[in-house]
Protein backbone atom coordinates (compact mmCIF):
# COMPACT_ATOMS: atom_id res chain seq x y z
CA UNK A 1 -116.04 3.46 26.65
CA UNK A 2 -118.12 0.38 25.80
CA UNK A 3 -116.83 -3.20 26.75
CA UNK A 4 -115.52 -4.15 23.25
CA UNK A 5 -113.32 -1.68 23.04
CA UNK A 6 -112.26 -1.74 26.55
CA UNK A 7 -111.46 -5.69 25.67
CA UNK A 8 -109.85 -4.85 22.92
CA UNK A 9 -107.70 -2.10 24.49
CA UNK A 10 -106.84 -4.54 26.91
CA UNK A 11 -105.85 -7.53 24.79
CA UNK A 12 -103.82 -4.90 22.85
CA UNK A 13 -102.02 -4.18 25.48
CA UNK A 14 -101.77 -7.89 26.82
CA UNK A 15 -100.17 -8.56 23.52
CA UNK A 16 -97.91 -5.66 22.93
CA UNK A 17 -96.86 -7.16 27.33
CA UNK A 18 -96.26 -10.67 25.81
CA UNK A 19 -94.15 -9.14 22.69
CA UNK A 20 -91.87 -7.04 25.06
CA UNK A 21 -91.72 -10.41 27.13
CA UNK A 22 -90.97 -13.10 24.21
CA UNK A 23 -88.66 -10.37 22.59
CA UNK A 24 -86.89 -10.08 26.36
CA UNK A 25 -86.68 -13.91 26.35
CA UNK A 26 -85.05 -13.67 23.30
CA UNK A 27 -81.95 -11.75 23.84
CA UNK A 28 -81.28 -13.49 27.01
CA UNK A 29 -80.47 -16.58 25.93
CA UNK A 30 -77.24 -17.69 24.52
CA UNK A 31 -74.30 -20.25 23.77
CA UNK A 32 -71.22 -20.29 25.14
CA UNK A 33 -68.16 -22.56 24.65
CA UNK A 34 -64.64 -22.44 25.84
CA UNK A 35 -61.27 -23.78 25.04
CA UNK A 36 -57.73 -23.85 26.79
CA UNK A 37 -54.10 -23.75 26.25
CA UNK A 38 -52.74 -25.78 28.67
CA UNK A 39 -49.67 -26.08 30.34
CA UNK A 40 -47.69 -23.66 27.99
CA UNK A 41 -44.43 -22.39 29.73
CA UNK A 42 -41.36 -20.18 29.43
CA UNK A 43 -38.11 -20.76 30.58
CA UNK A 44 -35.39 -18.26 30.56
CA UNK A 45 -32.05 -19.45 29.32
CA UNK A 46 -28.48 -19.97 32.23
CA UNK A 47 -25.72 -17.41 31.21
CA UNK A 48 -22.57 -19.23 32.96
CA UNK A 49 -18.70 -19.03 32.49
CA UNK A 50 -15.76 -20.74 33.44
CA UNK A 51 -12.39 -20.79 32.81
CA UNK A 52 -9.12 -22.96 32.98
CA UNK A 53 -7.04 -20.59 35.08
CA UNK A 54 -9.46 -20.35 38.00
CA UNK A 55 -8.14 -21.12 41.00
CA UNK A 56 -5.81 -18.35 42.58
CA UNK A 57 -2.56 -17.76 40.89
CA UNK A 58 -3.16 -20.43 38.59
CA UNK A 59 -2.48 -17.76 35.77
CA UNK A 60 0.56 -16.27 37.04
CA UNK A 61 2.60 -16.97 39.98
CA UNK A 62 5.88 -15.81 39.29
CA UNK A 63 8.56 -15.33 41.88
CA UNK A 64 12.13 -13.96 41.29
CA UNK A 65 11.37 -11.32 38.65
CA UNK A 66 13.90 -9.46 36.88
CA UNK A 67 13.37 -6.63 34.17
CA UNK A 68 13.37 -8.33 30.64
CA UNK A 69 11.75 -10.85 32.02
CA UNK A 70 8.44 -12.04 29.21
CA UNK A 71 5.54 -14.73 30.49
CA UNK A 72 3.51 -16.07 28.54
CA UNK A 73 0.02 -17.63 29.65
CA UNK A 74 -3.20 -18.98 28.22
CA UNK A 75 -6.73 -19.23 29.76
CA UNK A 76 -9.61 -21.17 28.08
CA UNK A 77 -13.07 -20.20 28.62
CA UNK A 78 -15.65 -22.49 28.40
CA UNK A 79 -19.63 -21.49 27.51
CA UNK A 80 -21.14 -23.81 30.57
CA UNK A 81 -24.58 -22.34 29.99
CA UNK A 82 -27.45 -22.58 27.40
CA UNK A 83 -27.24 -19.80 25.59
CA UNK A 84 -24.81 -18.20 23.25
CA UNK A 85 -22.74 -15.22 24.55
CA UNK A 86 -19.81 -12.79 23.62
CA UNK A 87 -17.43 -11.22 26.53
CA UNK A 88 -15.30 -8.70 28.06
CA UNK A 89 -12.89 -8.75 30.23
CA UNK A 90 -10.80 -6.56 32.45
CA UNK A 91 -7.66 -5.94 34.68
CA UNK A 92 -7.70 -5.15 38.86
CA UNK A 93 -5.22 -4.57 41.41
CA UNK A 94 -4.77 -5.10 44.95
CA UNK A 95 -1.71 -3.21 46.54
CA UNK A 96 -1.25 -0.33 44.04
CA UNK A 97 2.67 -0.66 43.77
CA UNK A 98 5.08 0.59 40.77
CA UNK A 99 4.66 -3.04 39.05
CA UNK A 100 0.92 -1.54 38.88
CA UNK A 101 0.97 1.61 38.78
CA UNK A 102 4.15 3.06 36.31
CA UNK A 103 2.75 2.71 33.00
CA UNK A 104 6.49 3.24 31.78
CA UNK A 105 8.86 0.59 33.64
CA UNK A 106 5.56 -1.11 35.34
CA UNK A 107 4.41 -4.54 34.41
CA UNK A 108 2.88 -4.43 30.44
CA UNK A 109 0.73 -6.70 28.68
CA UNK A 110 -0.76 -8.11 25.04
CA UNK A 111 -3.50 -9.62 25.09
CA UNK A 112 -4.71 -11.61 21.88
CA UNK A 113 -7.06 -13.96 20.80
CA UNK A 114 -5.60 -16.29 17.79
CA UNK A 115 -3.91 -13.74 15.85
CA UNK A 116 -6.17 -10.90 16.75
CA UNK A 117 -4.60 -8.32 18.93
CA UNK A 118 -7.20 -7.06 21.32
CA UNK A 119 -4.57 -5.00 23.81
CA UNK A 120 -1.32 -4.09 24.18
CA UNK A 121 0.39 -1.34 26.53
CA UNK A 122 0.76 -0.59 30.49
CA UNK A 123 -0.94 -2.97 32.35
CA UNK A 124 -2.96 -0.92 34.57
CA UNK A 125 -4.47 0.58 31.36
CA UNK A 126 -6.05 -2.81 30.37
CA UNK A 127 -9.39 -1.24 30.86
CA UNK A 128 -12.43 -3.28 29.67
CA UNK A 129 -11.31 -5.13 26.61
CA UNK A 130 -14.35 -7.14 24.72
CA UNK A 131 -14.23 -9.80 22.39
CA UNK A 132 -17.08 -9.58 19.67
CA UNK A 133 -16.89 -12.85 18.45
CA UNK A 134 -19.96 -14.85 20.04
CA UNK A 135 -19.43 -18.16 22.12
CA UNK A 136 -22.03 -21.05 21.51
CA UNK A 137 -23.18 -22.78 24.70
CA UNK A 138 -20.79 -25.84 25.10
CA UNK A 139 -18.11 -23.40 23.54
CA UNK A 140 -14.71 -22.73 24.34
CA UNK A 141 -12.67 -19.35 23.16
CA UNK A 142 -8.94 -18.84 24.56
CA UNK A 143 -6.92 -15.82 25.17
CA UNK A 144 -3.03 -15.17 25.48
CA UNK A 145 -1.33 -13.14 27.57
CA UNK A 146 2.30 -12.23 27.18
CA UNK A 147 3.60 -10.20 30.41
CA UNK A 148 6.54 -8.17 30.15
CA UNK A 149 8.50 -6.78 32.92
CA UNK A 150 10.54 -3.79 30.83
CA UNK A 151 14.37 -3.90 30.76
CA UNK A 152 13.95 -0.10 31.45
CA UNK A 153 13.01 -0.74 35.23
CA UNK A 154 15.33 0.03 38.10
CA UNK A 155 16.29 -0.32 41.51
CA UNK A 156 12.54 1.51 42.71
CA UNK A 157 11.13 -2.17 41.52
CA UNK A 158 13.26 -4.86 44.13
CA UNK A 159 11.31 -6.81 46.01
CA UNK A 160 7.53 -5.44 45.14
CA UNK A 161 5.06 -7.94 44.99
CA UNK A 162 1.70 -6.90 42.55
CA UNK A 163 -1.53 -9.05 42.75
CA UNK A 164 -4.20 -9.25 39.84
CA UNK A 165 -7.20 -9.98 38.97
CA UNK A 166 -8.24 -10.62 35.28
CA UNK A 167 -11.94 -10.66 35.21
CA UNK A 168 -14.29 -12.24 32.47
CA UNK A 169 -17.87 -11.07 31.47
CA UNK A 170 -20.52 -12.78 29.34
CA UNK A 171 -23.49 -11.06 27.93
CA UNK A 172 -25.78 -12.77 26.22
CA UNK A 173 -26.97 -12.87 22.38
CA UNK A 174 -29.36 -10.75 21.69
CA UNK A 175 -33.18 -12.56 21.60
CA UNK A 176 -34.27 -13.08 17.97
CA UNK A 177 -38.26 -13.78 17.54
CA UNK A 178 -38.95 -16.86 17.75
C-alpha cells in the first residue's frame, strides 16, 4: 500500500472513531426536572358510640317482681364519632335462671324504634337485632324496650334474680369515592 492511501485509510477510520464518539456524546446527555406533592395525608375516620343507659343497671333495676308485671325503658344512642354508622344490637345473660332461660313464663321483650317493631318474643331469643337506618356523626337514634314478666309464671320464679346485658354495635357507612 502506498502512503496516500494508507493516510486516507487512516483518516477514514479517524473519522468514522470521532462519529461513533460525537454520536456517543449525543445520547448521553439529557434534561431532567422534578416536581413534588407535598405533605398530602390520609386520615381514617373514629367509629364511637355511647349511650344514655350506661352505667350498670341504669336500664333496669327492678326489685320486687311479680308476674304481670310490664317496664318500660328507653336508651338514646348518641353517634360520638366522625363518621356515619348504622347498628345492631343484642341480648346476654349472666346466671342462666328461668327469668332467662323459659321462653314461655321467662322474662319477654319488644323492642322498637319509633313505631317500627324490630323484636318481640322470649327474651333470651333477642338474638342480634340491627337497625338499618344510618346514624350521622353527632346523631342520636333511641330505642324502647317494654319488659314483660308473663302472668302465666308460677311459684318455680320466687326469688330469682336475672342479670343482662344489652349490647350495641356500630358499623360504619360504606366508603363512597371520593
Amino acid at each position: 500500500m502506498n502512503g496516500s492511501k494508507r493516510l486516507t485509510i487512516v483518516a477514514l477510520v479517524a473519522l468514522l472513531f470521532i462519529g461513533v464518539t460525537v454520536d456517543a456524546d449525543r445520547t448521553a446527555a439529557s434534561f431532567t426536572a422534578t416536581t413534588d406533592n407535598p405533605g398530602n395525608q390520609f386520615v381514617t375516620a373514629r367509629l364511637a358510640l355511647s349511650n344514655d343507659k350506661s352505667a350498670a343497671g341504669a336500664l333496669v333495676n327492678l326489685t320486687k317482681l311479680v308476674p304481670g308485671d310490664t317496664i318500660t325503658r328507653a336508651v338514646t344512642l348518641t353517634n360520638t364519632g366522625d363518621v356515619g354508622f348504622t347498628y345492631v344490637f343484642s341480648a346476654s345473660q349472666a346466671g342462666n335462671t328461668l327469668l332467662w332461660s323459659d321462653a314461655v313464663n321467662g322474662l319477654q321483650v319488644t323492642a322498637s324504634r319509633g313505631a317500627t317493631v324490630l323484636y318481640t318474643g322470649a327474651l333470651k331469643n333477642m338474638g342480634t337485632v340491627a337497625v338499618a337506618a344510618p346514624v350521622a356523626s353527632g346523631g342520636t337514634d333511641a330505642i324502647s324496650y317494654v319488659f314483660t314478666f308473663p302472668a302465666s309464671a308460677g311459684n318455680t320464679f320466687q326469688s330469682l334474680t336475672q342479670d343482662l346485658t344489652i349490647t350495641y354495635t356500630a358499623t360504619q357507612l360504606a366508603g363512597a369515592a371520593r
